[in-house]
C-alpha atoms as a PDB file:
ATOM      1  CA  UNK A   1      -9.395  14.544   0.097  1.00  0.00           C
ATOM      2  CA  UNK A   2      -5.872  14.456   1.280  1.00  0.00           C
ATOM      3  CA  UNK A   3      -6.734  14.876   5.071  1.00  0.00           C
ATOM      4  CA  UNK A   4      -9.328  11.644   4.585  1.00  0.00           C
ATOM      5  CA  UNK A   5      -5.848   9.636   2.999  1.00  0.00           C
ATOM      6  CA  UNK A   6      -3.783  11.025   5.800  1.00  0.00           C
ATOM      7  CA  UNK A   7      -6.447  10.182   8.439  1.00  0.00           C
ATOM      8  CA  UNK A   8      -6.804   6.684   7.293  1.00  0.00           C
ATOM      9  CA  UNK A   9      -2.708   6.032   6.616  1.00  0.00           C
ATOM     10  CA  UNK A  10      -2.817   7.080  10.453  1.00  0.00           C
ATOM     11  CA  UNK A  11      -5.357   4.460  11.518  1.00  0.00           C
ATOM     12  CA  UNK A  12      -3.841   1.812   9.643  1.00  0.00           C
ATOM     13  CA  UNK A  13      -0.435   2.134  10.635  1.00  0.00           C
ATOM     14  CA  UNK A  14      -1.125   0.473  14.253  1.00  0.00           C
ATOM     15  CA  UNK A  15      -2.676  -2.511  12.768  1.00  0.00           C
ATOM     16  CA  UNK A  16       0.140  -2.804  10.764  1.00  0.00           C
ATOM     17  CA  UNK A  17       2.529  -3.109  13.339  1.00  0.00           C
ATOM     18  CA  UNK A  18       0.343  -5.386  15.468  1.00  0.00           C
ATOM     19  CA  UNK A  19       0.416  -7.646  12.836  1.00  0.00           C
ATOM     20  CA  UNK A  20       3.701  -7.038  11.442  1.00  0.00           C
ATOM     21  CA  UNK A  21       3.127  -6.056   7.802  1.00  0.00           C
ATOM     22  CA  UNK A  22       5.799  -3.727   6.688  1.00  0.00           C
ATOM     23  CA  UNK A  23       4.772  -0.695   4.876  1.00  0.00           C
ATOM     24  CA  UNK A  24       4.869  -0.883   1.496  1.00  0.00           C
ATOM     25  CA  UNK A  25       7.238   1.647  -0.647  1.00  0.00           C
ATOM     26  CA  UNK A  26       5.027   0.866  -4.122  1.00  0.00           C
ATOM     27  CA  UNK A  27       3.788   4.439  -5.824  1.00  0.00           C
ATOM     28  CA  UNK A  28       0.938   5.007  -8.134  1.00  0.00           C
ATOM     29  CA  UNK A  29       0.093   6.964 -10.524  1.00  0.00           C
ATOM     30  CA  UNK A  30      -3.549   6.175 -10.776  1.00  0.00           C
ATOM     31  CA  UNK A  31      -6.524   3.757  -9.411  1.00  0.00           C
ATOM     32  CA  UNK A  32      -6.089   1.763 -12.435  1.00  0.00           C
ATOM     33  CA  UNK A  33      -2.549   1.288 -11.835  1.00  0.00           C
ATOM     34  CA  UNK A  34      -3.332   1.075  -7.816  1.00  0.00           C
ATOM     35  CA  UNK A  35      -5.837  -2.069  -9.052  1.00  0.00           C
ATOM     36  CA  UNK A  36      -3.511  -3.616 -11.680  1.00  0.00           C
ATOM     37  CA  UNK A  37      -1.351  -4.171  -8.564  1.00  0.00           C
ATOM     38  CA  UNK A  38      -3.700  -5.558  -6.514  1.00  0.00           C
ATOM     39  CA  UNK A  39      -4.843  -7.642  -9.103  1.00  0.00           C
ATOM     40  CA  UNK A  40      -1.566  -9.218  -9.366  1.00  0.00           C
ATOM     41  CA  UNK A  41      -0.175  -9.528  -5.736  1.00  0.00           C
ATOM     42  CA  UNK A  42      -2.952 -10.148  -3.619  1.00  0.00           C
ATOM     43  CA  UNK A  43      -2.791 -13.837  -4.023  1.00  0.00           C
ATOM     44  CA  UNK A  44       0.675 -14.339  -4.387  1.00  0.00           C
ATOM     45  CA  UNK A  45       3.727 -13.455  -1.898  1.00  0.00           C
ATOM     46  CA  UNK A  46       5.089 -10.062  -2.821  1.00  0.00           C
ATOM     47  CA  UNK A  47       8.756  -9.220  -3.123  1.00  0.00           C
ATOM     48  CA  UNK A  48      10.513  -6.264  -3.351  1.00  0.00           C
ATOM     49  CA  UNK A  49       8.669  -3.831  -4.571  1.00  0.00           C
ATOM     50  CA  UNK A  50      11.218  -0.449  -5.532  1.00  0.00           C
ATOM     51  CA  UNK A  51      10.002   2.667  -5.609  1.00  0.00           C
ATOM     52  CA  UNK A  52       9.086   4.710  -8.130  1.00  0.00           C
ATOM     53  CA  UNK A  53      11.422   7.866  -7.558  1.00  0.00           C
END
């Protein structure tokens, strides 16, 4: 599963760039959380998001 996350992290980082969207430093602890998120930010500008460590 991990190699999968890693492989796609390494794909997306490129189109990141090319479009200048920083990486994000949010942390999650689960998919509900990971939607919840979503949920909330994806219409709306996001600020600063600190991490969770």
């Amino acid at each position: 599963m991990s190699e999968v996350l890693t492989r796609a992290v390494q794909e997306a980082r490129p189109l990141m760039a090319e479009y200048a969207i920083p990486p994000s430093t949010a942390r999650f602890r689960t998919t509900t959380d990971m939607a919840a998120h979503l949920d909330k930010y994806d219409s709306e500008p996001q600020g600063k998001i600190k991490p969770a460590c």
